[in-house]
C-alpha atoms as a PDB file:
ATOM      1  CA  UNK A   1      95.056  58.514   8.048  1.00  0.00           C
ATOM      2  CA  UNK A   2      95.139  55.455  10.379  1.00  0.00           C
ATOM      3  CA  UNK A   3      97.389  54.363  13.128  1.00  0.00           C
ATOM      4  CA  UNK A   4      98.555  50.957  11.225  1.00  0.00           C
ATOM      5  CA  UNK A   5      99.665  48.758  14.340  1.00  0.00           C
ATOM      6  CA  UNK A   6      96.908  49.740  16.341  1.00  0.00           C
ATOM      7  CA  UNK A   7      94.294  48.832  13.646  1.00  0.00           C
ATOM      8  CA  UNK A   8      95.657  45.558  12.947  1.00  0.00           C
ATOM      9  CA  UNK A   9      95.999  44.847  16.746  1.00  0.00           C
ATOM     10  CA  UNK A  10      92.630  46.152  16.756  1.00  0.00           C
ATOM     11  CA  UNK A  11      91.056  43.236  14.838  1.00  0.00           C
ATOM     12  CA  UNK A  12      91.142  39.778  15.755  1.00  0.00           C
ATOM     13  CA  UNK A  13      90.747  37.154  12.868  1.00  0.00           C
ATOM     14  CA  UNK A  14      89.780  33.331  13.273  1.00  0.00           C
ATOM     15  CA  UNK A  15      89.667  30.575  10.727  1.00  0.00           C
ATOM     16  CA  UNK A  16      87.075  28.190  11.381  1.00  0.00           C
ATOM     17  CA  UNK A  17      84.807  25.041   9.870  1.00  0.00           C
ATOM     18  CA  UNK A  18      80.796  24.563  10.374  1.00  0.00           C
ATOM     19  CA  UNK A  19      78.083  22.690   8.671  1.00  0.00           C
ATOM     20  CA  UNK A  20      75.098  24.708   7.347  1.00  0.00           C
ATOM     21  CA  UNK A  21      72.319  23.387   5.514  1.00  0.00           C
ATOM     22  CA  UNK A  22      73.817  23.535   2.237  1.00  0.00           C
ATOM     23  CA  UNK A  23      76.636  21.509   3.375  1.00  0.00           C
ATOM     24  CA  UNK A  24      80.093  21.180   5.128  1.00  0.00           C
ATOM     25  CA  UNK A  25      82.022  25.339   5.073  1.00  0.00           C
ATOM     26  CA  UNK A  26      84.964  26.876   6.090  1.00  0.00           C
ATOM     27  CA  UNK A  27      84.851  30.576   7.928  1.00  0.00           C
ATOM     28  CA  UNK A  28      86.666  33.635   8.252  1.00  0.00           C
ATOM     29  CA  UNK A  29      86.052  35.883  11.375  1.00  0.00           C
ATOM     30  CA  UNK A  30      86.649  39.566  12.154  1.00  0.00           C
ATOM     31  CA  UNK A  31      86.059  40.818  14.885  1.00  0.00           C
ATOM     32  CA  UNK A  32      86.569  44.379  16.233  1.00  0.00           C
ATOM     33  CA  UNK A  33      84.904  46.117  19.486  1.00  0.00           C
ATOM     34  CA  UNK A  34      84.283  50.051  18.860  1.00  0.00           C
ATOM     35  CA  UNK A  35      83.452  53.289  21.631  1.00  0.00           C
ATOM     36  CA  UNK A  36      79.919  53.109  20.621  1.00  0.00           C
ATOM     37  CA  UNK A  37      76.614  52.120  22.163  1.00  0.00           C
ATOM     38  CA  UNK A  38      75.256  48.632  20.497  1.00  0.00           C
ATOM     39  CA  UNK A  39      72.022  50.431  18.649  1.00  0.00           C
ATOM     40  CA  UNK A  40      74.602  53.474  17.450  1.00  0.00           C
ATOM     41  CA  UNK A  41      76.776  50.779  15.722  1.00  0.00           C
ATOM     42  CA  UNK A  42      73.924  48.660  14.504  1.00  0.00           C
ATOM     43  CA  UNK A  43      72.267  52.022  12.600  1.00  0.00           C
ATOM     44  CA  UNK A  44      75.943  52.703  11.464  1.00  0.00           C
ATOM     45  CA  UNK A  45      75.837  48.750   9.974  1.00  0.00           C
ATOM     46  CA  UNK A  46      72.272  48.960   8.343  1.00  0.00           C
ATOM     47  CA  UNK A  47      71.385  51.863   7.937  1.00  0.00           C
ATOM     48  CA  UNK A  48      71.039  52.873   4.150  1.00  0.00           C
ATOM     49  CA  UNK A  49      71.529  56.633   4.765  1.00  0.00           C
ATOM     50  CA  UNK A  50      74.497  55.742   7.021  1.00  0.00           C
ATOM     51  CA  UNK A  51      76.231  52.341   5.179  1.00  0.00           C
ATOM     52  CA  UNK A  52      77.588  54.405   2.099  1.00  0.00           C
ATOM     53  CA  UNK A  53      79.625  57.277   5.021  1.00  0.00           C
ATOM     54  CA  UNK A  54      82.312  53.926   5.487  1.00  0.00           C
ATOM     55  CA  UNK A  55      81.481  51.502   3.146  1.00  0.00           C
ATOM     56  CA  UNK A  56      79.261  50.972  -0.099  1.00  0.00           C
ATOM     57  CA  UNK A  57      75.769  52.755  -1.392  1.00  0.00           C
ATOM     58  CA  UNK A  58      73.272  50.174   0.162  1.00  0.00           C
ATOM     59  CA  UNK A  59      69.463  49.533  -1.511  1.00  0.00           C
ATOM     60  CA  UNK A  60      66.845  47.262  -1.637  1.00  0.00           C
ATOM     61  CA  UNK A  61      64.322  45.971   0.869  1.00  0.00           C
ATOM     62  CA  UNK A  62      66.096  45.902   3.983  1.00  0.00           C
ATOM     63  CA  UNK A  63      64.126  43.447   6.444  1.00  0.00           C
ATOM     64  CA  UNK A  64      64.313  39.896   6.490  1.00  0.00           C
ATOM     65  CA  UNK A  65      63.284  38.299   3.219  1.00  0.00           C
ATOM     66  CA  UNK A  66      64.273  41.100   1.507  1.00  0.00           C
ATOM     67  CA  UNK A  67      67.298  41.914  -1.189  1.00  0.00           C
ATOM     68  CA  UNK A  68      70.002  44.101  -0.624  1.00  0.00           C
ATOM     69  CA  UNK A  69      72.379  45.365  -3.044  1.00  0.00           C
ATOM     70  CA  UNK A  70      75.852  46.495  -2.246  1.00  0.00           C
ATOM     71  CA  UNK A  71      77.039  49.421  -5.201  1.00  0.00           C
ATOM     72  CA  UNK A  72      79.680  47.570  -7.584  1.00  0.00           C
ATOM     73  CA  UNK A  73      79.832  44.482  -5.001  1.00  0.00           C
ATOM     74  CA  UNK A  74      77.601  41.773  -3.777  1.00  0.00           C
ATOM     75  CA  UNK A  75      74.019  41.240  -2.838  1.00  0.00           C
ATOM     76  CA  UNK A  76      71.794  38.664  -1.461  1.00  0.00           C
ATOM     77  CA  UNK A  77      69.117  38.184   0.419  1.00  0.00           C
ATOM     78  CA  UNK A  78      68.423  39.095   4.207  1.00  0.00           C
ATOM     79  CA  UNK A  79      68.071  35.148   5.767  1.00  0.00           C
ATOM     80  CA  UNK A  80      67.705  36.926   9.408  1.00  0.00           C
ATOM     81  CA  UNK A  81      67.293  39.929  11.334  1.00  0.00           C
ATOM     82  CA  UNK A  82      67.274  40.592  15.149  1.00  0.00           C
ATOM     83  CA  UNK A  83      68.025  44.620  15.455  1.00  0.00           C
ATOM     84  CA  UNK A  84      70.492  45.308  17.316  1.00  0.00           C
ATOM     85  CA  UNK A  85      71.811  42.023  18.011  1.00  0.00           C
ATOM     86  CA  UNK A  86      73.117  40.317  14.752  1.00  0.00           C
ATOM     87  CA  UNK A  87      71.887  39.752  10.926  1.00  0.00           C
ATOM     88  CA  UNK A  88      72.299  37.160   8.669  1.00  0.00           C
ATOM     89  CA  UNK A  89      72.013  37.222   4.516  1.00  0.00           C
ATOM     90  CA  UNK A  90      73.527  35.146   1.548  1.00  0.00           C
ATOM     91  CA  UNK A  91      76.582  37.004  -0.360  1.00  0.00           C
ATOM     92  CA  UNK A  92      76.456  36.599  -4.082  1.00  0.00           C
ATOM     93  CA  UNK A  93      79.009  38.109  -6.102  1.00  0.00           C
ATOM     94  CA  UNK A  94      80.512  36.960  -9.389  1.00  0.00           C
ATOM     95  CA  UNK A  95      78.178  34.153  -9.993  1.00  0.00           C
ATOM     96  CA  UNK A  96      79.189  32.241  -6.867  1.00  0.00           C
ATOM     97  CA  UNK A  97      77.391  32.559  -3.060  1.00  0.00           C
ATOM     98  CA  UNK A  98      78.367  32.587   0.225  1.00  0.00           C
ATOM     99  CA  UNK A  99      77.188  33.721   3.312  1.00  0.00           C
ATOM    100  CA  UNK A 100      77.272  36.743   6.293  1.00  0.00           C
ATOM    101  CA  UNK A 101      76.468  36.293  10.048  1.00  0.00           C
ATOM    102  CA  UNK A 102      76.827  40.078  11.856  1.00  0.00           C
ATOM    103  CA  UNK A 103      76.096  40.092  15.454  1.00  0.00           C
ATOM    104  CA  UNK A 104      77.104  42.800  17.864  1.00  0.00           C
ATOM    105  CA  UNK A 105      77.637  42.378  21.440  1.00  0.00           C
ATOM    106  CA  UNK A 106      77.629  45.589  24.334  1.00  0.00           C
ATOM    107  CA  UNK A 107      80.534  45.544  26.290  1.00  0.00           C
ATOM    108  CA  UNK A 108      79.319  48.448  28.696  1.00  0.00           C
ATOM    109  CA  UNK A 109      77.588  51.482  27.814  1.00  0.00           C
ATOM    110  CA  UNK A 110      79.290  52.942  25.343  1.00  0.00           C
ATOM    111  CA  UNK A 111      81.763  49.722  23.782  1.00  0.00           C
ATOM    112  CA  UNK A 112      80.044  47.481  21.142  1.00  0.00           C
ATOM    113  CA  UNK A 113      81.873  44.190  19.422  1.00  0.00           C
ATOM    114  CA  UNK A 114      81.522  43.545  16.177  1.00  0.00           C
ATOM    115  CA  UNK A 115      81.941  40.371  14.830  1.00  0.00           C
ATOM    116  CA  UNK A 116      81.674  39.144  11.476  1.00  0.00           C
ATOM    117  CA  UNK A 117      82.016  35.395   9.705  1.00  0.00           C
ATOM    118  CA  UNK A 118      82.022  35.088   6.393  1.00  0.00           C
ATOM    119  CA  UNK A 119      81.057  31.398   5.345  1.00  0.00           C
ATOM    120  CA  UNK A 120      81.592  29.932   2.269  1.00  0.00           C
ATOM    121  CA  UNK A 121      80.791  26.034   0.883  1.00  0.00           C
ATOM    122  CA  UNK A 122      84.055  23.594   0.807  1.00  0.00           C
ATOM    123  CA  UNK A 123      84.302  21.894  -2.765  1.00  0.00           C
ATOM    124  CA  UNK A 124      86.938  21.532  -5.158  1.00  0.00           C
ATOM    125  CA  UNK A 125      86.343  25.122  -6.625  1.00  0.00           C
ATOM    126  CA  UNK A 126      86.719  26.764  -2.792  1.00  0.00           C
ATOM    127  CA  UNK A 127      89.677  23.915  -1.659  1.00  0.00           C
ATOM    128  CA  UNK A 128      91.872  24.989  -4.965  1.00  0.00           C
ATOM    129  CA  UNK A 129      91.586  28.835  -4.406  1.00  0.00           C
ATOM    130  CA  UNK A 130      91.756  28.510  -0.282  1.00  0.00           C
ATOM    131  CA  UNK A 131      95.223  26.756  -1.299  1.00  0.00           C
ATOM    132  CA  UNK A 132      96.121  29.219  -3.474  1.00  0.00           C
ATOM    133  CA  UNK A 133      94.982  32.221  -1.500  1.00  0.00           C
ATOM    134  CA  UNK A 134      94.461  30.989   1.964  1.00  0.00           C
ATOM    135  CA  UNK A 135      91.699  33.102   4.271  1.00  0.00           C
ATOM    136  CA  UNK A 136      93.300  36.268   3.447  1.00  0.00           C
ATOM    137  CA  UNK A 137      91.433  36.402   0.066  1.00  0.00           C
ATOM    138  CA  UNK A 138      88.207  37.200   2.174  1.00  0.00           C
ATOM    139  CA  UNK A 139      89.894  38.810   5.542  1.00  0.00           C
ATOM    140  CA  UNK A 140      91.887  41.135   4.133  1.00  0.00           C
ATOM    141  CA  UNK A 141      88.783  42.659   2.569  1.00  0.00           C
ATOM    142  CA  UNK A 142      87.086  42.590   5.378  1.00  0.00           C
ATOM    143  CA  UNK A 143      90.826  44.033   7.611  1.00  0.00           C
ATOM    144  CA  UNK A 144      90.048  47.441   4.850  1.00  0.00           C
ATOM    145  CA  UNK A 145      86.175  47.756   5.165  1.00  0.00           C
ATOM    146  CA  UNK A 146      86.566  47.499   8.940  1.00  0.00           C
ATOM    147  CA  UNK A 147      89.157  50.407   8.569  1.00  0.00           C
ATOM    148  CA  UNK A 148      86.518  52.728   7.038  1.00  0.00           C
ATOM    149  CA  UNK A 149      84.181  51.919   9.720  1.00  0.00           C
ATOM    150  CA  UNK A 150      86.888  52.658  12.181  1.00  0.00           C
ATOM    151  CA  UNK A 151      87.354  55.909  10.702  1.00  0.00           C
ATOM    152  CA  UNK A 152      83.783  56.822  10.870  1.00  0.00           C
ATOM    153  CA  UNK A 153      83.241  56.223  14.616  1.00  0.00           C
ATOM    154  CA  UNK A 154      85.880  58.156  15.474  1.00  0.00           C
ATOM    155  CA  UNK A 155      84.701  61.061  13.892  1.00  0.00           C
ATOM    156  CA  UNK A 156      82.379  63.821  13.718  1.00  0.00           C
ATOM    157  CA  UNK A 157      80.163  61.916  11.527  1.00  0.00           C
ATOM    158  CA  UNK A 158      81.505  62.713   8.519  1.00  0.00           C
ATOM    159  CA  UNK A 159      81.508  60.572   5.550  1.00  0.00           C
ATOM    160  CA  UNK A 160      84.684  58.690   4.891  1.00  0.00           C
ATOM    161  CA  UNK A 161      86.410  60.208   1.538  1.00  0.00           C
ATOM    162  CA  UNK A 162      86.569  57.575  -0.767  1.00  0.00           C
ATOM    163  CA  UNK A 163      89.132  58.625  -2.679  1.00  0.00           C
ATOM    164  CA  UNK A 164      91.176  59.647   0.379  1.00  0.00           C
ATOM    165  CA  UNK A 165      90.703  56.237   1.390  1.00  0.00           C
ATOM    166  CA  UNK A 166      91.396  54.747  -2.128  1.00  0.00           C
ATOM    167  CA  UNK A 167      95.062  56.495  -2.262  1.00  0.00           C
ATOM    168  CA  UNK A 168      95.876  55.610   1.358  1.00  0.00           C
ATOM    169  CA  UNK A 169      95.681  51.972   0.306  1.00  0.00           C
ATOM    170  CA  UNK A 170      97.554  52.252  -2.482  1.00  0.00           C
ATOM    171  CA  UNK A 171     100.710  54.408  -0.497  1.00  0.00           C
ATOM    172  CA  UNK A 172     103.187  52.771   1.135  1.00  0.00           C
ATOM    173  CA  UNK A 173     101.593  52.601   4.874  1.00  0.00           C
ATOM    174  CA  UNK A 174      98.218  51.246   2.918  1.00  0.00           C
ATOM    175  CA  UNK A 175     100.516  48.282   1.391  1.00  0.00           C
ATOM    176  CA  UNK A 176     101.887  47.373   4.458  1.00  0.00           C
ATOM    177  CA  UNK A 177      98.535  47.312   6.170  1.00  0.00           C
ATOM    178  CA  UNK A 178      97.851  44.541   3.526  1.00  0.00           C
ATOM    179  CA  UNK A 179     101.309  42.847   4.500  1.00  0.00           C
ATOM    180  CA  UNK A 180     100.475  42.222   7.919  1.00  0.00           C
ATOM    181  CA  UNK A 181      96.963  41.906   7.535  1.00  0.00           C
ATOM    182  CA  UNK A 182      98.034  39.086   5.704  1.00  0.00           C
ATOM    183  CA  UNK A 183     100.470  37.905   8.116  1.00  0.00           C
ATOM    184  CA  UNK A 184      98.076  37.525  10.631  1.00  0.00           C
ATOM    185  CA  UNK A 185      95.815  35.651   8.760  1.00  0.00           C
ATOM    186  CA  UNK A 186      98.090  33.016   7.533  1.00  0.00           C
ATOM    187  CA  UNK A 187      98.795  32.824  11.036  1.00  0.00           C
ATOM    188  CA  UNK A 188      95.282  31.898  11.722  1.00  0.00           C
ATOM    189  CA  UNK A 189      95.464  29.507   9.014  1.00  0.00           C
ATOM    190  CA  UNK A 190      97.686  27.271  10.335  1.00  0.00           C
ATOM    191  CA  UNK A 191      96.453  27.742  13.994  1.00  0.00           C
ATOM    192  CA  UNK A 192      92.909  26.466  12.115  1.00  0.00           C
ATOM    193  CA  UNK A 193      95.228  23.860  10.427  1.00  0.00           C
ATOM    194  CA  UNK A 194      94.014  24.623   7.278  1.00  0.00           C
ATOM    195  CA  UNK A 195      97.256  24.625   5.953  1.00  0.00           C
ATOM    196  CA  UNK A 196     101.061  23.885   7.001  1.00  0.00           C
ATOM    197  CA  UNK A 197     103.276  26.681   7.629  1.00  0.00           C
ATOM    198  CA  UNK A 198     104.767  26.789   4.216  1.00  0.00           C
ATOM    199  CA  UNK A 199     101.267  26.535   2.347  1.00  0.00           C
ATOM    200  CA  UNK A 200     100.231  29.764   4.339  1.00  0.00           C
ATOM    201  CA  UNK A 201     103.018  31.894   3.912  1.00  0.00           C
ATOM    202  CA  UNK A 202     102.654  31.267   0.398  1.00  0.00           C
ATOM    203  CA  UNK A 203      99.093  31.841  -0.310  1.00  0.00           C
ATOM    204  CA  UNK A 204      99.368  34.879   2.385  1.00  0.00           C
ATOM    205  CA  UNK A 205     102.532  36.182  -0.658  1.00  0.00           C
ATOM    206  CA  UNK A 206      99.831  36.003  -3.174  1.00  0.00           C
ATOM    207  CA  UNK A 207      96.969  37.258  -1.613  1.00  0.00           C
ATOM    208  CA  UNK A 208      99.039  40.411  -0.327  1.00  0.00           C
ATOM    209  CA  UNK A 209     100.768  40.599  -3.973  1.00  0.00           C
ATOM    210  CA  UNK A 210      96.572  40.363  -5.095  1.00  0.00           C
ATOM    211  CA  UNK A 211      95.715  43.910  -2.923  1.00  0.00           C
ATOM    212  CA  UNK A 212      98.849  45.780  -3.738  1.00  0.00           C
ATOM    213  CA  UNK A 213      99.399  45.292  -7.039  1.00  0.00           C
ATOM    214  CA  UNK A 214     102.932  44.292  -6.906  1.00  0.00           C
END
């Protein structure tokens, strides 16, 4: 289905800290560059029609101000939108919010970055399940969505089969995706130093026995 290495070489993932409005936050960042013109891979990204060929059925009022709602997953609000440059809305899922920041970024005429924080607020809630999970709990999300999208570029256009992609992470080359998906991001926790080297490793064992199941 995917070339394993190559995808997770493909991705480079950060750990960072900001302050936003609503206080003091700590980020996870994907980023990926694609063969694609910058307004191909921004239609690909917002685009309604397009969204649900890689990722989730998409509605709502998509400009900024308006509400978007991701199919059995999160919504929010658009905050801000500069087409084809970047995008900005809240993330609520499960009763608790956080926050996307999309930009996109030609590298020639036909090679687009993507790259994608996710920020959430630090309190005790988010310090107790970053310890316990680490950045992976986000990122390696993120490491599978950025797989479908992956798949879709290089296509024919095609939708992505769901269920295709639903077995493939459950087989055996799907779990070790996760396991070095989540290698490299408690890597990037302790380069952040966000955690020690032992308080990684373990929250990257739970978050990778989280995705497959074990």
């Amino acid at each position: 289905m995917i070339d394993v290495v190559q995808q997770i070489n493909a991705v480079r993932r950060q750990v960072g800290a900001r302050v936003i409005e609503a206080g003091e936050a700590r980020t996870v960042v994907v980023s990926q560059t694609y063969p694609v013109a910058v307004e191909d891979l921004w239609d690909a990204c917002t685009n309604p029609e397009r969204l649900p060929r890689w990722f989730l059925p998409l509605s709502g009022d998509l400009k900024e101000g308006g509400h978007y709602q991701l199919e059995g997953n999160a919504g929010g609000t658009i905050e801000r939108c500069d087409p084809p440059k970047s995008f900005a809305a809240t993330w609520e899922y499960g009763g608790g919010m956080s926050w996307i920041e999309v930009r996109l970024a030609p590298e020639g005429d036909e090679r687009t970055t993507l790259r994608l924080e996710h920020i959430a607020l630090v309190d005790d809630e988010g310090l107790s399940f970053w310890a316990q999970y680490g950045p992976g709990a986000t990122g390696v999300g993120w490491d599978l969505g950025l797989i479908g999208l992956a798949l879709y570029l290089s296509g024919d256009g095609a939708a992505v089969d769901p269920k295709a992609v639903e077995a493939w992470t459950t087989s055996d080359e799907g779990k070790r995706f996760v396991t070095l998906a989540s290698e490299r991001w408690r890597d990037a926790n302790v380069a952040a130093g966000t955690a020690d080297e032992a308080g990684a490793q373990a929250a990257a064992d739970r978050t990778t026995a989280f995705y497959t199941g074990a």
